[in-house]
Protein backbone atom coordinates (compact mmCIF):
# COMPACT_ATOMS: atom_id res chain seq x y z
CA UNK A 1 -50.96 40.85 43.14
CA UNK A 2 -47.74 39.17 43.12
CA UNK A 3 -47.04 39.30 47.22
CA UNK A 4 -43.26 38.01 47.31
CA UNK A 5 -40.54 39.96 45.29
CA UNK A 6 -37.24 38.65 45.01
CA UNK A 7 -35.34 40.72 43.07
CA UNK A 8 -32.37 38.84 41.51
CA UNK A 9 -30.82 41.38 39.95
CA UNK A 10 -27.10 40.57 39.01
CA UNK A 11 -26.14 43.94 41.34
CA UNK A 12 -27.83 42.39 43.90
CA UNK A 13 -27.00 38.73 43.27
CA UNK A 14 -23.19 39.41 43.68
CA UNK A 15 -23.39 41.28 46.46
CA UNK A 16 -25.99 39.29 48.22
CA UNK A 17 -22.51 36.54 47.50
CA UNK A 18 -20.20 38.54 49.53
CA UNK A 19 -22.51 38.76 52.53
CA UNK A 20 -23.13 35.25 52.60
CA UNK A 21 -18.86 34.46 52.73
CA UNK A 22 -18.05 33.70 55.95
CA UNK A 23 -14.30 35.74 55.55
CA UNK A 24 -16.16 39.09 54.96
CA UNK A 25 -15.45 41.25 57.68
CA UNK A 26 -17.31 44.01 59.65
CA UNK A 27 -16.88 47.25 58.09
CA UNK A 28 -17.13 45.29 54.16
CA UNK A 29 -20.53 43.31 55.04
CA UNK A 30 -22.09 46.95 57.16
CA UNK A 31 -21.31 48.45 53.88
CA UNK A 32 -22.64 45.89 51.37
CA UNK A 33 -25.74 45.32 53.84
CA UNK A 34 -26.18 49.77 53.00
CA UNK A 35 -25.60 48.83 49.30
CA UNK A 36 -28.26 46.03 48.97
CA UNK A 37 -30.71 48.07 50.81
CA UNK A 38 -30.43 51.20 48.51
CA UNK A 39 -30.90 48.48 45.07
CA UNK A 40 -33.81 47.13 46.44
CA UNK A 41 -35.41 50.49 47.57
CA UNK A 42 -35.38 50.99 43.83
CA UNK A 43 -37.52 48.32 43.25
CA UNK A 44 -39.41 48.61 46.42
CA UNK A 45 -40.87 52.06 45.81
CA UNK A 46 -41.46 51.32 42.11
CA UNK A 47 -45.31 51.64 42.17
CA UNK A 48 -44.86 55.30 43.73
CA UNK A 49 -47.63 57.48 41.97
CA UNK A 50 -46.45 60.19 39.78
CA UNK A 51 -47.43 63.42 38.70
CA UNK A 52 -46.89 65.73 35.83
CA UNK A 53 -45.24 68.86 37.06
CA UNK A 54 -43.87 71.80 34.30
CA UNK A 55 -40.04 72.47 34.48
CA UNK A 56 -38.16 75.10 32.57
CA UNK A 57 -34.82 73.69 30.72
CA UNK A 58 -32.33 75.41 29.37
CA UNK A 59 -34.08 75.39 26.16
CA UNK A 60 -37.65 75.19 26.99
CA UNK A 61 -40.63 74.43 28.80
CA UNK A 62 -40.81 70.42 29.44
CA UNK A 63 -43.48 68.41 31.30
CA UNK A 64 -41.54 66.27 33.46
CA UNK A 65 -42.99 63.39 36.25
CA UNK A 66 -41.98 63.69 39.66
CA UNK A 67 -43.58 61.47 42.59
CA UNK A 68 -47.38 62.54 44.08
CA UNK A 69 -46.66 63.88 47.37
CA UNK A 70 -46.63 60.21 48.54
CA UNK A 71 -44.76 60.41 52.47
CA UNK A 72 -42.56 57.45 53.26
CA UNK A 73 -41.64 55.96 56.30
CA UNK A 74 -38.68 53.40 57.18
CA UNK A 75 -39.10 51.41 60.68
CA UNK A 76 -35.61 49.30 61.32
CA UNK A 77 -36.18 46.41 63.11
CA UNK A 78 -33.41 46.71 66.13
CA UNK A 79 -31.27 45.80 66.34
CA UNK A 80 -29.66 44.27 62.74
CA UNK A 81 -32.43 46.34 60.86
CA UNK A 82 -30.36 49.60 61.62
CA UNK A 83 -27.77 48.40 58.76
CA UNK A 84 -30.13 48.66 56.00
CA UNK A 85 -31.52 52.65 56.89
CA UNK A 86 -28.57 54.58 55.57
CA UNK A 87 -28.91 52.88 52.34
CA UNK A 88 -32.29 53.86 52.22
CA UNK A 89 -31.86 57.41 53.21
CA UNK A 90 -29.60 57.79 50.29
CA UNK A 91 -31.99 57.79 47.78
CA UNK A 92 -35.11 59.09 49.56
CA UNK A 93 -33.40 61.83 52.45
CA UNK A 94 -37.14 62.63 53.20
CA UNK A 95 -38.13 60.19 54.26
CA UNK A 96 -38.79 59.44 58.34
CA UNK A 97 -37.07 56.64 60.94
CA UNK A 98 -39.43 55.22 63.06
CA UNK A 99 -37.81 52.40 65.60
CA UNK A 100 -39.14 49.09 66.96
CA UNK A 101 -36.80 46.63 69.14
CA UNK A 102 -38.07 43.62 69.96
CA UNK A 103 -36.52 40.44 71.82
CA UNK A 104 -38.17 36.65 71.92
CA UNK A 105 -39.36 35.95 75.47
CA UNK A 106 -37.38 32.72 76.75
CA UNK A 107 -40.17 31.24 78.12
CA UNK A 108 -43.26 31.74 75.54
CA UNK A 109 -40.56 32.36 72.40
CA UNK A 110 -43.18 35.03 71.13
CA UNK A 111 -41.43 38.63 70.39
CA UNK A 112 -41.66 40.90 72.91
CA UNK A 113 -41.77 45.05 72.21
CA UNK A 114 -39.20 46.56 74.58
CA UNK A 115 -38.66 50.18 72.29
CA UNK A 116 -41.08 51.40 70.12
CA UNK A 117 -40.79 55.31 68.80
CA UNK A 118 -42.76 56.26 65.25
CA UNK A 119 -42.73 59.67 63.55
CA UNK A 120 -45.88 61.97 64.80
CA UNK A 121 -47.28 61.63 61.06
CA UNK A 122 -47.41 57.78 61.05
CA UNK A 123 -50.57 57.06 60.08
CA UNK A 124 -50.20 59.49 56.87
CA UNK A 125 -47.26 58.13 56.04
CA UNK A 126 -46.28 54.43 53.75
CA UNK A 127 -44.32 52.51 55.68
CA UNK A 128 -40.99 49.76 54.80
CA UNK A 129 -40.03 47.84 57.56
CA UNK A 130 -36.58 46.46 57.62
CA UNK A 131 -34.57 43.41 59.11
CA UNK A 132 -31.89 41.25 56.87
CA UNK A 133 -33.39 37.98 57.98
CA UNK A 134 -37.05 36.63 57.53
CA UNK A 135 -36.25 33.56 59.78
CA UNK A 136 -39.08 32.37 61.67
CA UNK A 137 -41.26 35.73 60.75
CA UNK A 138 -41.92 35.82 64.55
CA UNK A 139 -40.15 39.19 64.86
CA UNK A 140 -41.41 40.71 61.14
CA UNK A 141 -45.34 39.68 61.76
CA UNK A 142 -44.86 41.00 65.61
CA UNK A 143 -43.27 44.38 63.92
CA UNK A 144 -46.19 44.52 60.78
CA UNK A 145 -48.57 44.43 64.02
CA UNK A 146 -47.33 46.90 66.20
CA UNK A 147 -46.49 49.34 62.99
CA UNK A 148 -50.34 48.68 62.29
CA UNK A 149 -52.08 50.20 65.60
CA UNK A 150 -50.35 53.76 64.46
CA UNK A 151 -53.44 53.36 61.82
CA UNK A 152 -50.57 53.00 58.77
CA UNK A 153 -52.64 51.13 56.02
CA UNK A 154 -49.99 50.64 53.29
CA UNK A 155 -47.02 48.52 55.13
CA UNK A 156 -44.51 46.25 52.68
CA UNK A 157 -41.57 44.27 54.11
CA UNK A 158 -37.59 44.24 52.96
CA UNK A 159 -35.36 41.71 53.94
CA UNK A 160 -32.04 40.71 52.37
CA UNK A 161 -32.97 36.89 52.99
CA UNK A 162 -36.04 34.85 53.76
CA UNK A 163 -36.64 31.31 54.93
CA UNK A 164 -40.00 29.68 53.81
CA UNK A 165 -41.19 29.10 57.20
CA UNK A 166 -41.05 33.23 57.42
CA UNK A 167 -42.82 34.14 54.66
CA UNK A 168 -45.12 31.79 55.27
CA UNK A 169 -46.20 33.42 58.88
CA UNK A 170 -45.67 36.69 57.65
CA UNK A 171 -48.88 35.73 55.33
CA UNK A 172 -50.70 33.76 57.57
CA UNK A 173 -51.00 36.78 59.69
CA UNK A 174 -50.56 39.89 57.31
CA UNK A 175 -51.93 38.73 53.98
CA UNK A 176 -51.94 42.04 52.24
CA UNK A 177 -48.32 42.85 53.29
CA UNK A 178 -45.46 42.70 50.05
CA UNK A 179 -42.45 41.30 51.17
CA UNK A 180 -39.42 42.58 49.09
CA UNK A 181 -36.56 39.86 49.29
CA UNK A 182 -33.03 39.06 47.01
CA UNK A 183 -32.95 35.40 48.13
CA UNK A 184 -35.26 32.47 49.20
CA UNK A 185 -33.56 30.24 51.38
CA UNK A 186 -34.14 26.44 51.55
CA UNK A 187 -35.06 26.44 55.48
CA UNK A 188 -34.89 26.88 58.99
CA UNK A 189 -32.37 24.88 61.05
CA UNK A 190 -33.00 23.28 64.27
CA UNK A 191 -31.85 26.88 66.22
CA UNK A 192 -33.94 28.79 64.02
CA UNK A 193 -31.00 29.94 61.68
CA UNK A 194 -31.79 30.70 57.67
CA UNK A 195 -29.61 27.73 55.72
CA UNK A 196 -27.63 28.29 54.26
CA UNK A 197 -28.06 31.97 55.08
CA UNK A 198 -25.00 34.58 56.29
CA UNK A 199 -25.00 33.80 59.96
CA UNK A 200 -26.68 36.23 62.59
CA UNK A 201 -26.92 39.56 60.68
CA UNK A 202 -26.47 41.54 64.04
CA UNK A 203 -23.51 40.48 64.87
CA UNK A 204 -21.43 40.73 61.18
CA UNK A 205 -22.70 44.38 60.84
CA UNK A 206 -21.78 45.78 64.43
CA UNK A 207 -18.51 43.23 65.03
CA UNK A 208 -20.70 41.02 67.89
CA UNK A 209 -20.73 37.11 68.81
C-alpha cells in the first residue's frame, strides 16, 4: 500500500502557489488553506466503502451507490490545523471535530498535550488528522499517538506540505498511518522551518507574527 499521497492535481497545484507567495494576505491564504483542504478530502476519503441502495427517479427505479455507514472523524491540530476543518465540513457536514493542542516543551523539544477533547464515539469512528505543515513530524506522530489511546484503529494524516524529515518520523513511529500531502518539500532549515515552504501556517491564517 502506497503510504504517501501527494496529490498534484492542477486545482491543487495552483493554489498550493498562492499560499506559498509571500504577498498573500490573511483573509485570501484562510480561504485558499479551506479550499485545498476540501480537494484533498476528495481524494482522502476515496477508498470509502459503498453500498447499493434503491432510489426512485423521476422515471424509474435505479440502483444507485451511496457510502456504507462508514463514521468519520476530523481532529485539527491547534492551533493552524483549525484552517483546514471548514473545508472539510463542506463536503462531509456529518462528520465530528475532535481537538488536540499541543506545544514543544523548551527544554526536552518533545510535544506536549495541553487540550485534548474527542467526540464520545471515537473509537467507532475513522479518523483525519489535520495540520498544514509536516515539519519535524514531532507534533503529527505526538497527535497519531494520543488520537490512538481513544482505541481509533483506522487514522490517515492531511497536510498541505511535508518536509522529508516529517514523513520520515511520522513512519518510524506510525507505519500503518497514510499521509495525504500536495507538496514534498526539499527540507528542514536550521529553525525547523519547511524550505522553501509558506512560512508559519498559524500565523498567515489568523493575521499573527
Amino acid at each position: 500500500m502506497e503510504m504517501v499521497h501527494v496529490l498534484d492535481h492542477p486545482l491543487l497545484q495552483h493554489k498550493l502557489s498562492i499560499l506559498r507567495d509571500e504577498n498573500t494576505g490573511v483573509k485570501e491564504f484562510r480561504e485558499i488553506v479551506g479550499e485545498v483542504a476540501t480537494l484533498m478530502c476528495y481524494e482522502a476519503t476515496r477508498d470509502l466503502p459503498l453500498q447499493n441502495v434503491p432510489v426512485q427517479t423521476p422515471v424509474a427505479q435505479a440502483i444507485t451507490r451511496q457510502i456504507a455507514g462508514k463514521k468519520l472523524a476530523i481532529v485539527p491540530v491547534l492551533r493552524a490545523g483549525l484552517g483546514m476543518v471548514e473545508g472539510i465540513l463542506t463536503l462531509i457536514p456529518s462528520a465530528k471535530v475532535g481537538h488536540i493542542g499541543l506545544f514543544r516543551d523548551p527544554e526536552t523539544l518533545q510535544p506536549v498535550k495541553y487540550y485534548c477533547k474527542m467526540p464520545s464515539d471515537i473509537a467507532e469512528r475513522d479518523v483525519i488528522i489535520l495540520d498544514p505543515m509536516l515539519a519535524t513530524g514531532g507534533s503529527a506522530a505526538a497527535a497519531i499517538g494520543f488520537v490512538k489511546e481513544y482505541g481509533v484503529k483506522n487514522i490517515k494524516l492531511m497536510n498541505v506540505l511535508a518536509a522529508p524529515e516529517g514523513i520520515a518520523r511520522v513512519h518510524q513511529e506510525h507505519p500503518t498511518v497514510e499521509i495525504y500531502v500536495a507538496a514534498v518539500d526539499e527540507k528542514l532549515n536550521e529553525h525547523g522551518y519547511i524550505v522553501p515552504g509558506l512560512g508559519d501556517a498559524g500565523d498567515r491564517i489568523f493575521g499573527t507574527k
